[in-house]
Protein backbone atom coordinates (compact mmCIF):
# COMPACT_ATOMS: atom_id res chain seq x y z
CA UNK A 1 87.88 122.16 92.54
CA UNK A 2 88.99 120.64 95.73
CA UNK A 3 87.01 118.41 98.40
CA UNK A 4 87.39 117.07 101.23
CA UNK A 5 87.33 113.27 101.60
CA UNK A 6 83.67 113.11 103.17
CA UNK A 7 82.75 115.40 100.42
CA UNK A 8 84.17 113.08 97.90
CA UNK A 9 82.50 109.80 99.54
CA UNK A 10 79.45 111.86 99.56
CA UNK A 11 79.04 113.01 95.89
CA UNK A 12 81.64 110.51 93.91
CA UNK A 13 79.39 110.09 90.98
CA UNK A 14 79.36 113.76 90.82
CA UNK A 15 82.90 114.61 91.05
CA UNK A 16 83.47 111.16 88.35
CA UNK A 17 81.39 113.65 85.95
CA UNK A 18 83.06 117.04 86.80
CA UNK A 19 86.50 115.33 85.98
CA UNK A 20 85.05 113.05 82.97
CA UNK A 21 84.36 117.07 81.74
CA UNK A 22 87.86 118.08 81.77
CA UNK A 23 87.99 119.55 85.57
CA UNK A 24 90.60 118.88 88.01
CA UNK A 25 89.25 117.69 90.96
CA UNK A 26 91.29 117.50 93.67
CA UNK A 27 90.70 115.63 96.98
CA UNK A 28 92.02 116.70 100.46
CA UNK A 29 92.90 115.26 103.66
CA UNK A 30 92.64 118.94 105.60
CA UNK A 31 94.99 121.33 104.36
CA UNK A 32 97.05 118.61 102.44
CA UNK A 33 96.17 117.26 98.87
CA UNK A 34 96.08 113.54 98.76
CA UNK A 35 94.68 112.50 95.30
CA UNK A 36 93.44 114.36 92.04
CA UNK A 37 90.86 112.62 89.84
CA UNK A 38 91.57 113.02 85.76
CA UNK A 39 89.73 111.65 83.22
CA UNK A 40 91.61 108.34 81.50
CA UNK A 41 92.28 109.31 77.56
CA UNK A 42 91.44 106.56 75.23
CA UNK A 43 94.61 104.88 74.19
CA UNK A 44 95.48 105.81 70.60
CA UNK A 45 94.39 103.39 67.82
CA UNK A 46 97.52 101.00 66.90
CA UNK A 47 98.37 101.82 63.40
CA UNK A 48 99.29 98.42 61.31
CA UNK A 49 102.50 97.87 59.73
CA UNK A 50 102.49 96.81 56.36
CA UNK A 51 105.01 93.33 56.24
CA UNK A 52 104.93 92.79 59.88
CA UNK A 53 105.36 89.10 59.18
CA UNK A 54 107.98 89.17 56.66
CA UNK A 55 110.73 86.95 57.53
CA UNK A 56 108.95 84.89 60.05
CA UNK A 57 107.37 82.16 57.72
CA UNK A 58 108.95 80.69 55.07
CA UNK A 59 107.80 78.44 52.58
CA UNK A 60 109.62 76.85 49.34
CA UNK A 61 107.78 76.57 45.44
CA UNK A 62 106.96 73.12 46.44
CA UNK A 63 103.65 74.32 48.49
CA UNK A 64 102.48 75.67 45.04
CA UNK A 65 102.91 71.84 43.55
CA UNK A 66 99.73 69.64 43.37
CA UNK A 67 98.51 67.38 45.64
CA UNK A 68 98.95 63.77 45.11
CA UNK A 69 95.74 61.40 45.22
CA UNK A 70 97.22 60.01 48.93
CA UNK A 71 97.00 63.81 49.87
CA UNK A 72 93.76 64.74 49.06
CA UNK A 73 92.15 61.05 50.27
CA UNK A 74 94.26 62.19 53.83
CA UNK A 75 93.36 65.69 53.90
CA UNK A 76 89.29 65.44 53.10
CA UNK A 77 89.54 66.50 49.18
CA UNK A 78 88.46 63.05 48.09
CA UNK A 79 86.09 59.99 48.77
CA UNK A 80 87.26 56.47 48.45
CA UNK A 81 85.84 53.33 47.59
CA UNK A 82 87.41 49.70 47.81
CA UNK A 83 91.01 51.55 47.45
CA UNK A 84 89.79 53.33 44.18
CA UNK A 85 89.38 57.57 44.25
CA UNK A 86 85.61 58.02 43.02
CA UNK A 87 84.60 61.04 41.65
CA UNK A 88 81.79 62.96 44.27
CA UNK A 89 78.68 62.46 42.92
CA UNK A 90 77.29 65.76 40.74
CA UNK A 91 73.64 65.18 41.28
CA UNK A 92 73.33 65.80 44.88
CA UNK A 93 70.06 64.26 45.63
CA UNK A 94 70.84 60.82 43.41
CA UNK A 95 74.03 60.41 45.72
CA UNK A 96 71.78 60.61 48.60
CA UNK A 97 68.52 58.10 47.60
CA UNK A 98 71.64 55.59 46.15
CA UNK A 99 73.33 55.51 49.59
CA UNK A 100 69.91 55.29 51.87
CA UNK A 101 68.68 52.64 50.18
């Protein structure tokens, strides 16, 4: 269908359905066309490559080797207490009532 720019200012919601329905709608300044309203497709869905990341990080056997007691004291694994690893306490509510009091 074709319209005429004050028709198009005048019913834009309509002609926004008409071409979300699969119509053409073509607006026209006069005898001239100036624009043509289409609906947007959805952009396909971006299929995932298996081994996209292959090559990009590398890592040697050593990150498979266990950590030392300095490593897990530094990284949060492990409590200390005057310079000695302690093991965390297994009775969760005794390790609380010992360290309020």
């Amino acid at each position: 269908m074709a319209y005429t720019v004050h028709q198009a200012k005048t019913h834009f919601s309509r002609l926004l359905k008409e071409a979300e329905a699969g119509e053409e709608v073509i607006v026209m300044r006069g005898d001239k066309p100036v624009a043509k309203l289409v609906p947007i497709e959805p952009p396909a869905p971006r299929r995932r490559m298996i081994g996209g990341f292959e090559g990009l990080v590398s890592a040697d056997d050593s990150v498979f080797d266990p950590l030392t007691d300095e490593q897990m004291v530094e990284y949060g694994f492990a409590t200390m207490r005057n310079g000695e690893l302690v093991e965390p306490a297994k009775d969760f509510d005794f390790a609380v009532s010992k360290r309020a009091g």
